[in-house]
Protein backbone atom coordinates (compact mmCIF):
# COMPACT_ATOMS: atom_id res chain seq x y z
CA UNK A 1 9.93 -39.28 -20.01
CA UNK A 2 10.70 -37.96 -15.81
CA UNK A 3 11.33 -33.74 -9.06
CA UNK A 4 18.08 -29.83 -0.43
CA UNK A 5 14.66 -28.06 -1.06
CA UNK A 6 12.53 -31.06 -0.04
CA UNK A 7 14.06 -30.52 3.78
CA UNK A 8 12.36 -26.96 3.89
CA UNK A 9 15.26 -25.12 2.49
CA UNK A 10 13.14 -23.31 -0.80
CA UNK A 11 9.55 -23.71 -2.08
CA UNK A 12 9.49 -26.78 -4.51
CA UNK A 13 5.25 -26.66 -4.80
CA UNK A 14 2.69 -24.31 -3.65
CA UNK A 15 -0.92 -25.37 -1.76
CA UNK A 16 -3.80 -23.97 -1.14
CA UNK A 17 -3.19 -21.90 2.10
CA UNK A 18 -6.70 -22.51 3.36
CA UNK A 19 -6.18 -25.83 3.56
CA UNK A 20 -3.08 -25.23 6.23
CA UNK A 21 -5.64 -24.87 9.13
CA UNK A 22 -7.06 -28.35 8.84
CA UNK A 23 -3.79 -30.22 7.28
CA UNK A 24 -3.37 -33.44 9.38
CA UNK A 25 -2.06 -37.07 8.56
CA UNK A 26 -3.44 -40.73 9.70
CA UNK A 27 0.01 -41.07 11.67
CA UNK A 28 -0.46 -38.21 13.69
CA UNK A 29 -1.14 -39.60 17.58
CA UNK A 30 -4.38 -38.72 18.65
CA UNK A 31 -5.39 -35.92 21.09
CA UNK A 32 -8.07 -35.88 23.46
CA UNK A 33 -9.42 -33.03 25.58
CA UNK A 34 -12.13 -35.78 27.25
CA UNK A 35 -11.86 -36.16 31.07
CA UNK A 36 -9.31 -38.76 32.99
CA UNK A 37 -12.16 -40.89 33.27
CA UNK A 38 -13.29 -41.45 30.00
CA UNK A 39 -9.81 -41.56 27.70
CA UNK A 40 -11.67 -41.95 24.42
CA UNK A 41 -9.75 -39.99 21.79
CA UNK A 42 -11.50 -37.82 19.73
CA UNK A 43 -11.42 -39.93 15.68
CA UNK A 44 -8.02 -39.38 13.85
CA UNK A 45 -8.59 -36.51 10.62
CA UNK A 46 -8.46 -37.52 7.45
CA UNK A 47 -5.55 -36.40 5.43
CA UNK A 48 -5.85 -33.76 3.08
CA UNK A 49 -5.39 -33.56 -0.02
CA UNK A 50 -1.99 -31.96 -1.53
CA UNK A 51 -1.91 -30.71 -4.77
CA UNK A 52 1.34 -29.41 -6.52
CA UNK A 53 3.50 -28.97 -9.23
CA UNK A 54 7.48 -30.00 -10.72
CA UNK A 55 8.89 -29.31 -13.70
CA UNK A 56 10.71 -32.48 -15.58
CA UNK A 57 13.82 -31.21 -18.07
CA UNK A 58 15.10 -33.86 -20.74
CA UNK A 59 17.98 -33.13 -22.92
CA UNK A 60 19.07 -34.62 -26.35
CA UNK A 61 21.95 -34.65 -28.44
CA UNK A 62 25.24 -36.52 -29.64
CA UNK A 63 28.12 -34.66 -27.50
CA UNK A 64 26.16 -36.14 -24.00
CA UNK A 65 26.37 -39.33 -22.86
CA UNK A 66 24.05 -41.96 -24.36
CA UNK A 67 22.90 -39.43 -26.63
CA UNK A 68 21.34 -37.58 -23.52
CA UNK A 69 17.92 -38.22 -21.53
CA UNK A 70 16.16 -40.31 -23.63
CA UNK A 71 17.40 -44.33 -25.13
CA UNK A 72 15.05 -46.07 -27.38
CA UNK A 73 16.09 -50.12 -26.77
CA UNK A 74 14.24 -52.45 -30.06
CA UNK A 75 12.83 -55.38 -29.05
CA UNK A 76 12.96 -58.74 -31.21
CA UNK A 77 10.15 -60.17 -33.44
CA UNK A 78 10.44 -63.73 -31.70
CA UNK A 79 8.99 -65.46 -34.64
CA UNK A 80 11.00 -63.22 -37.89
CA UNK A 81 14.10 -62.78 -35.02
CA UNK A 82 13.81 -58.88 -36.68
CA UNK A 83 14.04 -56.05 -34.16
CA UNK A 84 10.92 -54.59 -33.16
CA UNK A 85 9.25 -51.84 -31.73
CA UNK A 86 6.77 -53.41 -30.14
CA UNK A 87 7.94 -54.86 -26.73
CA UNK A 88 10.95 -52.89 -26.82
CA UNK A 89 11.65 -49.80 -24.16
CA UNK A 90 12.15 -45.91 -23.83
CA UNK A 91 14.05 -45.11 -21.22
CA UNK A 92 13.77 -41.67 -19.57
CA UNK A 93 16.26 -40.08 -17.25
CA UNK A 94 15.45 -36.70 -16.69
CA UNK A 95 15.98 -34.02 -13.96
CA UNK A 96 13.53 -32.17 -11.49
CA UNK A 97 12.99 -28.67 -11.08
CA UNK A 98 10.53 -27.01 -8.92
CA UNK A 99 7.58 -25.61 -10.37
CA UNK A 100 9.11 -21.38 -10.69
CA UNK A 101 12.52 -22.57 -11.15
CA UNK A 102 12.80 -22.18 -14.68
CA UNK A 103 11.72 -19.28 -16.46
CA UNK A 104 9.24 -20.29 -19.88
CA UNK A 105 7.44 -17.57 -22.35
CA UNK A 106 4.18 -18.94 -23.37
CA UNK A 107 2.40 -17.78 -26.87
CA UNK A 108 -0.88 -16.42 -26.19
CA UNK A 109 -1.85 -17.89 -29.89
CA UNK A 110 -0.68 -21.00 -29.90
CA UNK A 111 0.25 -21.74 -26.51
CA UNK A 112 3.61 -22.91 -27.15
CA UNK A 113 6.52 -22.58 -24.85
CA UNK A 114 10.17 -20.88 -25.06
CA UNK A 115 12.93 -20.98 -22.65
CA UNK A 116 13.01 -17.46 -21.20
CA UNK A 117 17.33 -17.83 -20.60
CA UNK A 118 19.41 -20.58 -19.98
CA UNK A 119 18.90 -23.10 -16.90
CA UNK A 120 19.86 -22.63 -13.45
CA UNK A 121 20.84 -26.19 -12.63
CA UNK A 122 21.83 -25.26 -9.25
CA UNK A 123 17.86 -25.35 -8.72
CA UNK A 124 17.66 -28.86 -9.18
CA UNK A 125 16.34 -30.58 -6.71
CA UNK A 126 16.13 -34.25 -8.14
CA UNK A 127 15.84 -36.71 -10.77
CA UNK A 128 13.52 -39.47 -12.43
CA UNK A 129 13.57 -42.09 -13.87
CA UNK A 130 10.17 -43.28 -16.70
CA UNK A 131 10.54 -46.90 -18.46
CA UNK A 132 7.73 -47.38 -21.10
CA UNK A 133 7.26 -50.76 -22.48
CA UNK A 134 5.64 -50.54 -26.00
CA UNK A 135 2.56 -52.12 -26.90
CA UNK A 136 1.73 -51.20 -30.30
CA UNK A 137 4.02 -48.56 -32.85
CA UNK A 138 4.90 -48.32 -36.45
CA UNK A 139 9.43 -49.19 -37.33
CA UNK A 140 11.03 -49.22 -40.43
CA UNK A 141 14.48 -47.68 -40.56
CA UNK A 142 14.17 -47.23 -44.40
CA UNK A 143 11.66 -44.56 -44.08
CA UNK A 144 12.89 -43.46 -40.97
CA UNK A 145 9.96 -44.16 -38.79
CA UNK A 146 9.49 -45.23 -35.14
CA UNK A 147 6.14 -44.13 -34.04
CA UNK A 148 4.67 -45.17 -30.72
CA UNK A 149 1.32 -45.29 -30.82
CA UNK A 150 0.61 -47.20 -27.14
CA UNK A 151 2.68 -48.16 -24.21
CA UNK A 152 2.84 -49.23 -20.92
CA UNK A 153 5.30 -47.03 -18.47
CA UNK A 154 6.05 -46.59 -14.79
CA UNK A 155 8.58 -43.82 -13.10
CA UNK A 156 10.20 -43.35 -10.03
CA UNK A 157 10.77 -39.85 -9.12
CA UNK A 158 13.07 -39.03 -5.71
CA UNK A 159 13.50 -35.76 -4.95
CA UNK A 160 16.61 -34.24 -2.47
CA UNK A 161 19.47 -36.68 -2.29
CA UNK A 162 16.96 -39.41 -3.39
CA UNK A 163 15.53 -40.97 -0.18
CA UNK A 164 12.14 -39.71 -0.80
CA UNK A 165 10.59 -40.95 -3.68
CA UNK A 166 7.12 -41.70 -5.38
CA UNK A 167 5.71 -44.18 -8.25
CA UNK A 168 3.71 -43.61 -10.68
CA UNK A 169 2.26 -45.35 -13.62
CA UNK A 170 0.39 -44.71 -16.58
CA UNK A 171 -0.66 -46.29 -19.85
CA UNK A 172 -2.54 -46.43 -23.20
CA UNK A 173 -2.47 -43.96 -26.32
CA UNK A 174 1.03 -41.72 -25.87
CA UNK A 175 1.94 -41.09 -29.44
CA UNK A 176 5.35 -40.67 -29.04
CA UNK A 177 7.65 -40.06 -32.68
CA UNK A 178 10.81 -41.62 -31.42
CA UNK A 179 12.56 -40.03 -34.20
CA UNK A 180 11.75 -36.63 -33.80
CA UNK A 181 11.47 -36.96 -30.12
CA UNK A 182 7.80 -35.17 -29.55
CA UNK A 183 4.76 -36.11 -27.40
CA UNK A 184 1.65 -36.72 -28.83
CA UNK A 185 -0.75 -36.70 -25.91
CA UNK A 186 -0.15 -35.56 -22.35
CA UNK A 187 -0.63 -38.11 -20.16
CA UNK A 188 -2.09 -38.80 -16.84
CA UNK A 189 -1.77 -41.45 -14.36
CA UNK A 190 -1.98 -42.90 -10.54
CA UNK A 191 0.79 -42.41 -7.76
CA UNK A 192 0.93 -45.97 -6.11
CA UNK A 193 3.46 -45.11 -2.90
CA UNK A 194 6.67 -44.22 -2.14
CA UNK A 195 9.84 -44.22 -0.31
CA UNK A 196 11.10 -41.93 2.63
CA UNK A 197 8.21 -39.06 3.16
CA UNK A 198 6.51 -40.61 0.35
CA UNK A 199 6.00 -43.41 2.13
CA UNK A 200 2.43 -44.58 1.62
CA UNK A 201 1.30 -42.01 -0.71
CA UNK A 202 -1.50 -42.39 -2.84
CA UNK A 203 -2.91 -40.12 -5.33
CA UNK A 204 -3.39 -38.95 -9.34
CA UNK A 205 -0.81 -36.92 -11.95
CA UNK A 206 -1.07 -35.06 -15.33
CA UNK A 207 1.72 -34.31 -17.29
CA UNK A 208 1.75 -30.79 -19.73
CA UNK A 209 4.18 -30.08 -22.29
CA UNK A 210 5.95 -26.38 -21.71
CA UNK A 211 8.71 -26.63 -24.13
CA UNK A 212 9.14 -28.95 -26.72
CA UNK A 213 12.31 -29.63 -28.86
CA UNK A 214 13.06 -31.63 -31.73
CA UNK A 215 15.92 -33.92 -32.46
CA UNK A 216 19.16 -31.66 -32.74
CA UNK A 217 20.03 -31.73 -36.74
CA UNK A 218 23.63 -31.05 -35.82
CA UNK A 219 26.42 -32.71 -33.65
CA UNK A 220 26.76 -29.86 -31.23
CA UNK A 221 22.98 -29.33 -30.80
CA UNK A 222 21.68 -29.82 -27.97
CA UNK A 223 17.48 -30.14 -27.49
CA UNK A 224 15.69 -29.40 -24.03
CA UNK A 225 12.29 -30.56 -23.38
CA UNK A 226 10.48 -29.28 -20.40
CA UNK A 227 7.25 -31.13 -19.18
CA UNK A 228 5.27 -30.40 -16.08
CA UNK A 229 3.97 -32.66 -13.78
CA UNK A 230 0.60 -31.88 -12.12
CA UNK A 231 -0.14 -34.10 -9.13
CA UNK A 232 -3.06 -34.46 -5.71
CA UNK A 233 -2.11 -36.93 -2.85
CA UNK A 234 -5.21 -38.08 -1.16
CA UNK A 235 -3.15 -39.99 1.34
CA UNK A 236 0.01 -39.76 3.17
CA UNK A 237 1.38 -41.63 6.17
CA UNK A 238 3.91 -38.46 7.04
CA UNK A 239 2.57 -35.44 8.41
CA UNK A 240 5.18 -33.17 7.08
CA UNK A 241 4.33 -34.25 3.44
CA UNK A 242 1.97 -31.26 2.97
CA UNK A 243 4.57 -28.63 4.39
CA UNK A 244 6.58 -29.43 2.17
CA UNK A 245 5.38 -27.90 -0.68
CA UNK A 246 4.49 -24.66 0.30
């Protein structure tokens, strides 16, 4: 399902300012203020944590390619040689947007979401990529069901011009209605490292659901879905990684 800004050019995520007076990173060289004859540095700081936020934008429909953001690939039954759900894929190639770059009404009632306008994709600022592997779903074409129930997935996500980016993985109950193209649960998972600044990143994510569109009933339809991805990194090997987001 699946964030140039990142080199300080816009705000992509915001932090807690309080934090920017201790910020430090376990690569920084050490300082010491101790006389020439005793050179023990003072310990290295502890990296701290960086919380933030990017929005994720998938869009459906028949007039883009591959039918859009989203391709559901069947397994096969190796025993009946049928197709199945189980074991087959969803593949999610999506776009990133930082966290006030896209303009969403939420209903005080029932907390839906509306897009407030059309997007500015000029405020993209990268892309991701989310295969899920399913575990356990309900297919049959006659009745026209493919229901996820569990699955296994992992993303990349690269933000700027794509050397910078960080994996993630996450599992267990999604609910997903393949057909209908809606998310059942909202998911949360690990960050396991990176590339570029992300190098060495470690830390936890939570995805929301902001906007959510159904399947377009017509040719020329075209549905956006617009998720957003809470995250913390405990660690960090770059120092820069929480200026970044501010």
């Amino acid at each position: 399902m699946s964030i140039t800004t990142l080199c300080g050019t816009s705000s992509l995520l915001l932090v807690d300012a309080r934090k920017m007076n201790t910020k430090a990173s376990k690569t920084l060289s050490p300082v010491s203020s101790a006389p020439t004859n005793n050179p023990t540095p003072f310990p290295m700081p502890v990296p701290v944590p960086v919380s933030g936020k990017i929005l994720i934008v998938e869009n459906i429909g028949a007039s883009l390619p591959d039918g859009g953001s989203i391709v559901l690939s069947l397994g096969e039954n190796a025993l009946t040689g049928k197709q199945s759900l189980v074991g087959g894929q969803i593949i999610t190639r999506a776009v990133v947007f930082p966290s006030d770059g896209i303009t969403i009404d939420i209903d005080a009632v029932d907390g839906k979401g509306t897009l407030n306008g059309e997007i500015d994709d000029t405020k993209q600022v990268g892309f991701t990529t989310n295969v899920c592997t399913v575990t356990q779903g309900r297919f049959n074409l006659t009745r026209g069901e493919a229901f996820i129930e569990t699955a296994q997935c992992s993303a990349t996500t690269c933000l700027g011009a794509g050397e910078s980016c960080f994996f993630s993985q996450y599992g267990g109950v999604i609910n997903v209605d393949a057909i209908q193209n809606t998310l059942g649960t909202e998911p949360e998972g690990i960050i396991t490292g990176g590339t570029g600044l992300f190098r060495g990143v470690v830390g936890t994510f939570k995805v929301t659901k902001l906007v959510e569109s159904s399947r377009p009933t017509t040719a020329e339809e075209i549905a956006t879905t617009v998720l957003q991805v809470s995250f913390v990194l405990n660690e960090y090997d770059d120092p820069t990684v929480p200026f970044l987001f501010l």
